[in-house]
C-alpha atoms as a PDB file:
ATOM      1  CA  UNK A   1      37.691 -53.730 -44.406  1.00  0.00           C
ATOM      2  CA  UNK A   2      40.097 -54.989 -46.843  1.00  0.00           C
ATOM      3  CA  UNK A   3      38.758 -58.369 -48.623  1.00  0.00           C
ATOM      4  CA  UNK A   4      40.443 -58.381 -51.858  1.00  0.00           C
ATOM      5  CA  UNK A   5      43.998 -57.173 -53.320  1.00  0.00           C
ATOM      6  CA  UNK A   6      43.915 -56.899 -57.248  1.00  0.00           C
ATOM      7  CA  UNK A   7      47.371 -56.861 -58.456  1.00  0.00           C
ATOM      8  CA  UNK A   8      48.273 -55.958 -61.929  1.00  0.00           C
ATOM      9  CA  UNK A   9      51.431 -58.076 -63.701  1.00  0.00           C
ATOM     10  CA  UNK A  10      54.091 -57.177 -65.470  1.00  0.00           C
ATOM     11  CA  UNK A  11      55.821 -53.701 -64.100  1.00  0.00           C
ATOM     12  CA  UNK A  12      53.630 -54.828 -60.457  1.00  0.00           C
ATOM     13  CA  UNK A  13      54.605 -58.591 -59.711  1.00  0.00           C
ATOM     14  CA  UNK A  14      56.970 -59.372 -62.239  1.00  0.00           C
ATOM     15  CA  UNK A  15      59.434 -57.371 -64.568  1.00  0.00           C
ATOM     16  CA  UNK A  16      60.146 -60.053 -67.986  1.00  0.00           C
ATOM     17  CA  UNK A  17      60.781 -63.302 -65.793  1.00  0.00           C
ATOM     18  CA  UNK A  18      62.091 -61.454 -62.518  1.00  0.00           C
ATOM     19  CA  UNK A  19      59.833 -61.216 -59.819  1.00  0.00           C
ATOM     20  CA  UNK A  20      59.692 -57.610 -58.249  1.00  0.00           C
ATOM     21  CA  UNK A  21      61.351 -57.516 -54.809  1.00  0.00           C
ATOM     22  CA  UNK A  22      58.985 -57.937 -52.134  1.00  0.00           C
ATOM     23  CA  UNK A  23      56.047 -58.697 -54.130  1.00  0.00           C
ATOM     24  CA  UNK A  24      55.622 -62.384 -53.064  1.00  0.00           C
ATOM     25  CA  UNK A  25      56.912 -61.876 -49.738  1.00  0.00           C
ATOM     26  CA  UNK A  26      54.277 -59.265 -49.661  1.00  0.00           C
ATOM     27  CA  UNK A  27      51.678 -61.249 -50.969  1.00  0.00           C
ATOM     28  CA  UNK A  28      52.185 -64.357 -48.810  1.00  0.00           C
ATOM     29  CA  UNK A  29      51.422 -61.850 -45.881  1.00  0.00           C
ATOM     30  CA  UNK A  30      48.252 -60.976 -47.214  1.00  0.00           C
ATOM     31  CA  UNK A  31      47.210 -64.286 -47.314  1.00  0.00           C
ATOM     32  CA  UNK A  32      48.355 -64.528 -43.595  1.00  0.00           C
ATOM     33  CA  UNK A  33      46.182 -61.618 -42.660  1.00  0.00           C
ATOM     34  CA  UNK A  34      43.448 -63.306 -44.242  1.00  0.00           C
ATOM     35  CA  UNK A  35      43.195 -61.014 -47.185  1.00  0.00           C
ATOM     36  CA  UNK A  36      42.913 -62.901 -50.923  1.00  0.00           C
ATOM     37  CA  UNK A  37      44.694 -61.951 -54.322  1.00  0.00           C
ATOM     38  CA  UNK A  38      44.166 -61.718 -57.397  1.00  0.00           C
ATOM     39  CA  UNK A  39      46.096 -60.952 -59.986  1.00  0.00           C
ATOM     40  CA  UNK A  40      44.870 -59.413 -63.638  1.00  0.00           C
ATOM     41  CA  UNK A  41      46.066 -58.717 -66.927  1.00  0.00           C
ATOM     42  CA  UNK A  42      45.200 -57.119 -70.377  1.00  0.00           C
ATOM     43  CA  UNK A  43      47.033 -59.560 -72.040  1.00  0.00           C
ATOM     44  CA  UNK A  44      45.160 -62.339 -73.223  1.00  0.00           C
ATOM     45  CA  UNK A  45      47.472 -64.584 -75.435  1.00  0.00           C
ATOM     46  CA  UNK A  46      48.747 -66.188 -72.097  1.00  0.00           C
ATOM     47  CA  UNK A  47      46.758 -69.481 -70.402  1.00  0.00           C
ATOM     48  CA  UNK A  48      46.173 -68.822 -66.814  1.00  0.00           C
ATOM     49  CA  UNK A  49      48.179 -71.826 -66.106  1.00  0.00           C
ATOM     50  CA  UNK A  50      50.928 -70.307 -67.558  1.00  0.00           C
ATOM     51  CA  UNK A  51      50.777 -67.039 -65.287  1.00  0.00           C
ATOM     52  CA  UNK A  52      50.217 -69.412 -61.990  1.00  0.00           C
ATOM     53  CA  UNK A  53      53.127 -71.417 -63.229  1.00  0.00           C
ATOM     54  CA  UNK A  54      55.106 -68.485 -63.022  1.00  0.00           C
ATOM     55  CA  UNK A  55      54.159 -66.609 -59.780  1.00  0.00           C
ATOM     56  CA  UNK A  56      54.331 -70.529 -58.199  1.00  0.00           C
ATOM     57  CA  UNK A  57      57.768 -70.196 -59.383  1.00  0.00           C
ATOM     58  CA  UNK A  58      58.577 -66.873 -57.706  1.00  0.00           C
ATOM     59  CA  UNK A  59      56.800 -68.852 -54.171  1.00  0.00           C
ATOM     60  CA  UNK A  60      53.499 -66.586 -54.766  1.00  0.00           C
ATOM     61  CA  UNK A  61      50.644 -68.634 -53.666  1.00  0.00           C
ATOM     62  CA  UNK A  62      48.120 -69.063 -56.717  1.00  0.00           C
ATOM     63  CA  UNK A  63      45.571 -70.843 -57.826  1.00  0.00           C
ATOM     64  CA  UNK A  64      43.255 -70.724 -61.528  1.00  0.00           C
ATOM     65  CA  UNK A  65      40.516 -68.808 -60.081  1.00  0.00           C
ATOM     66  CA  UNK A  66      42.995 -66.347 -58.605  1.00  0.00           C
ATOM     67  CA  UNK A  67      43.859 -65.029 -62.424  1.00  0.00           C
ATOM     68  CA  UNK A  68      41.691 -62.686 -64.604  1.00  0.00           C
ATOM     69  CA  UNK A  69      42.948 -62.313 -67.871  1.00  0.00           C
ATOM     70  CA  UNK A  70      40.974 -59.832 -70.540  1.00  0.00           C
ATOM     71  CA  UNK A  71      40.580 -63.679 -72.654  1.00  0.00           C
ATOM     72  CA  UNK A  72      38.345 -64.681 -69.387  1.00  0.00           C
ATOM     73  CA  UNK A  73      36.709 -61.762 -69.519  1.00  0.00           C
ATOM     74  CA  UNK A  74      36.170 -61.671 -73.549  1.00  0.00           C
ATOM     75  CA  UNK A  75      34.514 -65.440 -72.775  1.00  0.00           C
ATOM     76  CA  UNK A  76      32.399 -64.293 -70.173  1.00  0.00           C
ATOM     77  CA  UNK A  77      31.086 -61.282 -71.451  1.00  0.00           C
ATOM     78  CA  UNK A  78      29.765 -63.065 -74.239  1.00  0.00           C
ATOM     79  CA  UNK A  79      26.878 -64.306 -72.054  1.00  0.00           C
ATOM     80  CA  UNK A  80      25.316 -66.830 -73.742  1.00  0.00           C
ATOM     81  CA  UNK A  81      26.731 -69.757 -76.278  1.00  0.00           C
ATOM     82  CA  UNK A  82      27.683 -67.732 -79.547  1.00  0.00           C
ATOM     83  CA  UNK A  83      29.769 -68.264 -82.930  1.00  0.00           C
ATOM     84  CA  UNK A  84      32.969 -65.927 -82.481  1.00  0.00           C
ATOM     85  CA  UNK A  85      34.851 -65.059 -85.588  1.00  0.00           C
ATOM     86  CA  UNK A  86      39.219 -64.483 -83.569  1.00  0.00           C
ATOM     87  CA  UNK A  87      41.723 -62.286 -84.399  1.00  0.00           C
ATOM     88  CA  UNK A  88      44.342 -63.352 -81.735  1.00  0.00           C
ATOM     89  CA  UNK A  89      45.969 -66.101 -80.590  1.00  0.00           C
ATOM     90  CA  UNK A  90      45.572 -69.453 -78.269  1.00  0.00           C
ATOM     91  CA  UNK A  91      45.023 -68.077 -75.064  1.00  0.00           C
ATOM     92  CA  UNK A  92      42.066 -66.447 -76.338  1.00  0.00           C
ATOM     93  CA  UNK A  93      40.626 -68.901 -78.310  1.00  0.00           C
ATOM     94  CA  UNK A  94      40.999 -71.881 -75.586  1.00  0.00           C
ATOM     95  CA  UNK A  95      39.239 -68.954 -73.305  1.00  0.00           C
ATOM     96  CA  UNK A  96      36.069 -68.659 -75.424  1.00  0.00           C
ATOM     97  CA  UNK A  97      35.751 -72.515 -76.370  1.00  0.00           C
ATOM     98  CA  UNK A  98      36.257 -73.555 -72.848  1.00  0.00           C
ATOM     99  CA  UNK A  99      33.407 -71.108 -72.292  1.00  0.00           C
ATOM    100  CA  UNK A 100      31.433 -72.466 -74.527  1.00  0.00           C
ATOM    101  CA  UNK A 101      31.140 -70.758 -77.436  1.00  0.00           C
ATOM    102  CA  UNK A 102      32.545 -72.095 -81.268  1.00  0.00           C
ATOM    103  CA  UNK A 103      35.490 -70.433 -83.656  1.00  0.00           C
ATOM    104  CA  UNK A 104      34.213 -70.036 -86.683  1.00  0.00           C
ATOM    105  CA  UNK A 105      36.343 -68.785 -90.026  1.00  0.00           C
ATOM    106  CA  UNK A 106      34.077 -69.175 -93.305  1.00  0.00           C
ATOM    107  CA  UNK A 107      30.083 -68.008 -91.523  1.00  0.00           C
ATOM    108  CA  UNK A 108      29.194 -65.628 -90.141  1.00  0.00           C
ATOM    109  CA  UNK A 109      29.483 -64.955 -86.438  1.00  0.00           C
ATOM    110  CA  UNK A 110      27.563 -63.280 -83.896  1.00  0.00           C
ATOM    111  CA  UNK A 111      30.819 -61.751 -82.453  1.00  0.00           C
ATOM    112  CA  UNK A 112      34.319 -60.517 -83.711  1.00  0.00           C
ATOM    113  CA  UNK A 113      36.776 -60.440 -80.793  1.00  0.00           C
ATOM    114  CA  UNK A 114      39.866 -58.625 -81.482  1.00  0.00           C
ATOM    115  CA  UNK A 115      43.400 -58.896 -79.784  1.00  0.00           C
ATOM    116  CA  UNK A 116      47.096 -59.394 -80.030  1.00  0.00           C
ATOM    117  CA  UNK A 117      47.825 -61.410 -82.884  1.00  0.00           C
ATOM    118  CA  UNK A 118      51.410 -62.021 -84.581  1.00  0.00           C
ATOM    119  CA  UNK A 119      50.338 -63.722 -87.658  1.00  0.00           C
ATOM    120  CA  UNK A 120      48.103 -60.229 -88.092  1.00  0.00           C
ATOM    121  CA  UNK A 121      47.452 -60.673 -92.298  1.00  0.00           C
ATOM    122  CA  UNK A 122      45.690 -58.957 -94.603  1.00  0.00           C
ATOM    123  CA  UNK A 123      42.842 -61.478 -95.215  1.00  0.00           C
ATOM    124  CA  UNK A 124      41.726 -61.634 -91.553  1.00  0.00           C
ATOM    125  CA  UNK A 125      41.359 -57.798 -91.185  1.00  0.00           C
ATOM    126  CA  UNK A 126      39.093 -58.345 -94.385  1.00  0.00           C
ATOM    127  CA  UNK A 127      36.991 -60.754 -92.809  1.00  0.00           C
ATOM    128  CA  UNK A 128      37.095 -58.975 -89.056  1.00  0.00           C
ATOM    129  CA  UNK A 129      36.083 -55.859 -90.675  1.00  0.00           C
ATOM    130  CA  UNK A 130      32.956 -57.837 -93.010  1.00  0.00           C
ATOM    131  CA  UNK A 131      31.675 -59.587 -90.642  1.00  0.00           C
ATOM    132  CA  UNK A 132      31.230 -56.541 -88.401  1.00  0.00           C
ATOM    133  CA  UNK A 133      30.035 -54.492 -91.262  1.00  0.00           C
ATOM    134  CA  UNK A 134      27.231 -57.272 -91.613  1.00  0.00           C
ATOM    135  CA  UNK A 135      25.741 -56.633 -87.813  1.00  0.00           C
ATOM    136  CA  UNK A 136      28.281 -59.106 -85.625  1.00  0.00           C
ATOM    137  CA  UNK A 137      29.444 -56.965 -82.339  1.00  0.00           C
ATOM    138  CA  UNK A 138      32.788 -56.267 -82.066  1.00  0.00           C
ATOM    139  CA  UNK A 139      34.872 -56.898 -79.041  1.00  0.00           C
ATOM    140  CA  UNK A 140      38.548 -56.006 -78.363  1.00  0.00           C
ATOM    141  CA  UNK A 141      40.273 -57.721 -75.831  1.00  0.00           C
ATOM    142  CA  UNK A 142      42.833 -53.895 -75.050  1.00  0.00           C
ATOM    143  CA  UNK A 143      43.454 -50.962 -76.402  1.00  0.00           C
ATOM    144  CA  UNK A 144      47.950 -51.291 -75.908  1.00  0.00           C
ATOM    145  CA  UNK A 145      49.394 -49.429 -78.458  1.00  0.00           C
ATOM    146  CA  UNK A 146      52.606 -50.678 -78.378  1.00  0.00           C
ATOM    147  CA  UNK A 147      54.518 -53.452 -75.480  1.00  0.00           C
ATOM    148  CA  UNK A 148      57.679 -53.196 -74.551  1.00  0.00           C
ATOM    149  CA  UNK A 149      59.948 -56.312 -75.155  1.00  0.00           C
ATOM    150  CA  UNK A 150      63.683 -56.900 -73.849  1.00  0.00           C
ATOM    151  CA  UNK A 151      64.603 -53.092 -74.695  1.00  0.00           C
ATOM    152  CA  UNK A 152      62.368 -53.331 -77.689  1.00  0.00           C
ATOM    153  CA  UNK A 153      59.109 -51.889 -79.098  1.00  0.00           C
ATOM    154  CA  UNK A 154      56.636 -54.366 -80.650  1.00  0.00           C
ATOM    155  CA  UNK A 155      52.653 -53.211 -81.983  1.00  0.00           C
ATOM    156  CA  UNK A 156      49.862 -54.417 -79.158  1.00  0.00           C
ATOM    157  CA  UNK A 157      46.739 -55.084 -79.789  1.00  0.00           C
ATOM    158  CA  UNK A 158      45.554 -52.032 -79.776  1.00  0.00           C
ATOM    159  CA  UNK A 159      47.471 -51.692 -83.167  1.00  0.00           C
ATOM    160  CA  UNK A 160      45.422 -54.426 -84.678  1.00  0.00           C
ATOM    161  CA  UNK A 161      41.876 -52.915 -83.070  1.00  0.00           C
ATOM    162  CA  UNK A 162      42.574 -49.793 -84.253  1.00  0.00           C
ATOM    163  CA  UNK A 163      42.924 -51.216 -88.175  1.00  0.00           C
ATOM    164  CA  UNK A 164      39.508 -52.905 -87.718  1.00  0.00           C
ATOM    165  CA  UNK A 165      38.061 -50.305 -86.379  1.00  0.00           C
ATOM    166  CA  UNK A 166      39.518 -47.861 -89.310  1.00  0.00           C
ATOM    167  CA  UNK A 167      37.741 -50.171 -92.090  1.00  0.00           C
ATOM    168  CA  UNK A 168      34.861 -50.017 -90.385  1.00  0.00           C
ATOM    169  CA  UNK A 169      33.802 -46.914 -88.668  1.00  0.00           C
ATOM    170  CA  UNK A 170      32.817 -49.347 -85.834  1.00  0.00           C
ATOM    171  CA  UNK A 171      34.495 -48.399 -82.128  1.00  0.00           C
ATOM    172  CA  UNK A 172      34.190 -51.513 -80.242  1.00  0.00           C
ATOM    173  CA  UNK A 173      33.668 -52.805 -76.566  1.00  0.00           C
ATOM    174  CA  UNK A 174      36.552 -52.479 -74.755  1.00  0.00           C
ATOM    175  CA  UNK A 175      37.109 -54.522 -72.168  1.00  0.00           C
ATOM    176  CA  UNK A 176      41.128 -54.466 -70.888  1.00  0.00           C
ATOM    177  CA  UNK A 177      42.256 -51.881 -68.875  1.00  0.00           C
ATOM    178  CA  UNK A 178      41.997 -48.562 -68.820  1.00  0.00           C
ATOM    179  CA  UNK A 179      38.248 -49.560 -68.696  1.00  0.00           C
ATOM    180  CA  UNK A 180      36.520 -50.903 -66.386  1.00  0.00           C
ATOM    181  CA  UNK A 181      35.366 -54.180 -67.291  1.00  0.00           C
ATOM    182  CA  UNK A 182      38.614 -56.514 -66.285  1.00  0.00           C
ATOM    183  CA  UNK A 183      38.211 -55.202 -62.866  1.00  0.00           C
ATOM    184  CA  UNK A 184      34.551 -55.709 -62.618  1.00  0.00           C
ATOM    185  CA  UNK A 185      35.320 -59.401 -63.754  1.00  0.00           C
ATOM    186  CA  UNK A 186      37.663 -59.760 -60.872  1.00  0.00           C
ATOM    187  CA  UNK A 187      35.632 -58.019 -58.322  1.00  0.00           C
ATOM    188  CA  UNK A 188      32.409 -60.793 -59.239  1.00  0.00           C
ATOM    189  CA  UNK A 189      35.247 -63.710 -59.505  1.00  0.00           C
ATOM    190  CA  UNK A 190      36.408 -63.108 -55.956  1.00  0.00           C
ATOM    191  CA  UNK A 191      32.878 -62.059 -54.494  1.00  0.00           C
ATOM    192  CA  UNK A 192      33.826 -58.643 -53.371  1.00  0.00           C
ATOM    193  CA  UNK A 193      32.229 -55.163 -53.337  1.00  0.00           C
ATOM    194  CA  UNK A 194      34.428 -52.183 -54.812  1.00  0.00           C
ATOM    195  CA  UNK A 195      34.993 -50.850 -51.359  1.00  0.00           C
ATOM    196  CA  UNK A 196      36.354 -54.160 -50.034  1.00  0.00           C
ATOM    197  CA  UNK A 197      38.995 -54.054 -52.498  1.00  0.00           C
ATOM    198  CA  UNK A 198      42.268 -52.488 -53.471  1.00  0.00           C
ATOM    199  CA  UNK A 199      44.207 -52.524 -56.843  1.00  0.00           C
ATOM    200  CA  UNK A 200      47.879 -52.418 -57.174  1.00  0.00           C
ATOM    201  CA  UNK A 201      49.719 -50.975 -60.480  1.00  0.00           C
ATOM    202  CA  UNK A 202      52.621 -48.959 -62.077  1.00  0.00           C
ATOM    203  CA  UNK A 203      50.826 -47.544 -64.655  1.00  0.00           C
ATOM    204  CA  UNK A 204      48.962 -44.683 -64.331  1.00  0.00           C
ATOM    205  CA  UNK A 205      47.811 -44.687 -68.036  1.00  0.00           C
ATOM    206  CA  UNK A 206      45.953 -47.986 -67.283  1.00  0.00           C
ATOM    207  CA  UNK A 207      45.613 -49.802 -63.979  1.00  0.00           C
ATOM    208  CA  UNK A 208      44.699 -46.425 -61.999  1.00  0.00           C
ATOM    209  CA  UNK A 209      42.433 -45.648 -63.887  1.00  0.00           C
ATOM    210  CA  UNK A 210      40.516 -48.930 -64.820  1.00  0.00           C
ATOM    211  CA  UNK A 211      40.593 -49.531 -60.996  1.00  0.00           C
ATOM    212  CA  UNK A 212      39.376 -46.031 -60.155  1.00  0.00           C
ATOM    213  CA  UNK A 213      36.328 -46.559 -62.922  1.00  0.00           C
ATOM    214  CA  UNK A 214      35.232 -49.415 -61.041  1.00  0.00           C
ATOM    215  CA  UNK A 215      35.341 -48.114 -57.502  1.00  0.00           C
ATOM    216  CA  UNK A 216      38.216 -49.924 -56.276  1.00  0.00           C
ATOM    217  CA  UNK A 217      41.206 -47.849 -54.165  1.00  0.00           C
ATOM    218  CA  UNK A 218      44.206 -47.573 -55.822  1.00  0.00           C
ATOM    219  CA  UNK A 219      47.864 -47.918 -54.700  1.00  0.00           C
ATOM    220  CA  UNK A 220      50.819 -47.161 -57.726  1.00  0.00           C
ATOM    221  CA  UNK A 221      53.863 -48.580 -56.952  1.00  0.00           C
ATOM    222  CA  UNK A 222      56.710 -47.266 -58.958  1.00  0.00           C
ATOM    223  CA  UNK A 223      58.302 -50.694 -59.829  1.00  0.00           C
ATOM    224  CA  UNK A 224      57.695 -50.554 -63.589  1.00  0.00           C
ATOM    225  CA  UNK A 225      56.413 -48.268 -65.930  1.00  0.00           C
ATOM    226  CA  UNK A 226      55.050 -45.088 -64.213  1.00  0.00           C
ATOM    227  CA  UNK A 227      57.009 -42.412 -62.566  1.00  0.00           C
ATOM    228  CA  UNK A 228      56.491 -40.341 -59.326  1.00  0.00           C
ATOM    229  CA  UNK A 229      56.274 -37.488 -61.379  1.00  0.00           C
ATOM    230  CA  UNK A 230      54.043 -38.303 -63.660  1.00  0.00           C
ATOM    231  CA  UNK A 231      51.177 -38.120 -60.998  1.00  0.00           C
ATOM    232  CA  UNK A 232      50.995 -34.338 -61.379  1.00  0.00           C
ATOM    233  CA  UNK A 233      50.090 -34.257 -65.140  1.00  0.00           C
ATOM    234  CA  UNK A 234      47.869 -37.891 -64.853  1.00  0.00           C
ATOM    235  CA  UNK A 235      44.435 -37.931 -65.442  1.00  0.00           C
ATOM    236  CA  UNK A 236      43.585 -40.411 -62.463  1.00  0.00           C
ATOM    237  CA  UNK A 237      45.330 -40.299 -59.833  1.00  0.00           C
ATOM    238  CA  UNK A 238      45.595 -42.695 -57.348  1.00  0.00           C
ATOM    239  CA  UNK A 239      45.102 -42.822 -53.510  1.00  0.00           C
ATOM    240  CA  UNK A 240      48.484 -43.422 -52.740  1.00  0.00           C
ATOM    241  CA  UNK A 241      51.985 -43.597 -54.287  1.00  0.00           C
ATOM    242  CA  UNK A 242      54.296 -46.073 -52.744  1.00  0.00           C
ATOM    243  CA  UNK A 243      58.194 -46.921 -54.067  1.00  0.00           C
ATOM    244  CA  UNK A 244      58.238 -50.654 -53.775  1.00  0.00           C
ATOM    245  CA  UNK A 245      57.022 -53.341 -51.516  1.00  0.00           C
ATOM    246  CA  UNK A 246      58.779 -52.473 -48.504  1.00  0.00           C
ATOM    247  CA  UNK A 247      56.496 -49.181 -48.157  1.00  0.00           C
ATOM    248  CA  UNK A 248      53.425 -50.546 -49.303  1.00  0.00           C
ATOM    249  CA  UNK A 249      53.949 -53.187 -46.359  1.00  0.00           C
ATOM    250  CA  UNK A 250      53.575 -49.956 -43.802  1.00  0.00           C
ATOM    251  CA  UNK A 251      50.331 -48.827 -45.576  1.00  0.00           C
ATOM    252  CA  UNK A 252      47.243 -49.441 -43.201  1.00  0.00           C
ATOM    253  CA  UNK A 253      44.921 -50.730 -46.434  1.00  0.00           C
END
């Protein structure tokens, strides 16, 4: 039985600031069948309250603990209280204070998280890539490449992780899709086994497969990123393909 639906973002819910047709139609239902949502991310430069704000705004019912983002996930896989030396920006930094832990700049840290950071210089790749080099573990919040912006390309974090990890020969934990690990933190948010879940994605580069990794059924809906024919050459592929909202609705999940 069907507990939890995991939906991915942007491509899934929401394409720039336009919600997806359907989706929060869809998802109001699944709250009146008794089924809960959540709703994940690899980005982590974004508050929650900033992502509830919007899907409020599209009439998608959503609350704080609804939203995984890989920023909550950075914070809580650090298990205990630790000094965290950041490469990113505010999201990720309110996410790992709030969780108890302390930015530090000049000392060094027991952890070096790694994300999406536009004021990426020079002298904090140095000090990323030392403080590794002198036994703190190093964390990366995604492994994006590139995003896609209003017909442009911009570098991800995955840009950024992939200079630290060049200078020094360190890979690091990844924890954003396509691993595992966001959708484990979403499964133990909402109190769910694997098989009482489903995840919902366009991208069959990332949210099939972090979703398969963790046990969880998978549904691609080809509303963003992902094509229909890209299924034959994909790695993962999903349990089912659906075109938009209207024929996921006729899926017996």
């Amino acid at each position: 039985m069907t507990k939890l639906i995991i939906f991915d973002l942007d491509g899934t819910v929401y394409l720039g600031e336009k919600e997806v047709p359907g989706a929060a139609e869809y998802i109001k239902q699944c709250h009146a069948n008794g089924i809960r949502t959540m709703f994940v991310t690899n980005r982590s430069n974004r508050v929650p309250e900033l992502v509830v704000e919007q899907l409020r705004g599209y009439g998608i019912p959503c609350e704080l603990s609804d939203v995984m983002t890989t920023a909550l996930a950075a914070a809580s896989y650090i298990s205990t209280p630790s000094k965290v030396y950041v490469v990113g920006e505010d999201g990720l930094r309110i996410a790992l204070k709030e969780a108890g832990h302390t930015i530090v700049e000049d000392e060094q840290p027991d952890y070096v998280v790694v994300s999406i950071d536009r004021e990426f210089t020079y002298s904090k790749l140095a000090k990323a890539a030392t403080y590794i080099l002198k036994g703190a573990r190093f964390i990366a919040t995604n492994p994006d490449h590139r995003l896609h912006l209003n017909g442009r390309i911009a570098p991800g974090s995955g840009s950024i992780v992939a200079a630290v990890q060049t200078a020094t020969d360190v890979a690091p934990v990844m924890l954003g899709k396509p691993e595992r690990a966001l959708m484990d933190a979403a499964l133990e948010q909402a109190g769910v086994t694997a098989d009482e879940a489903v995840a919902i994605g366009d991208n069959l580069e990332t949210d099939i497969p972090a979703a398969a990794a963790a046990g969880v059924r998978t549904v691609l809906i080809l509303t963003g990123y992902s094509k229909r024919e890209d299924c034959a050459t994909a790695k993962i592929k999903p349990d089912f393909v659906v075109e938009d909202y209207a024929e996921l609705s006729q899926l017996d999940l």
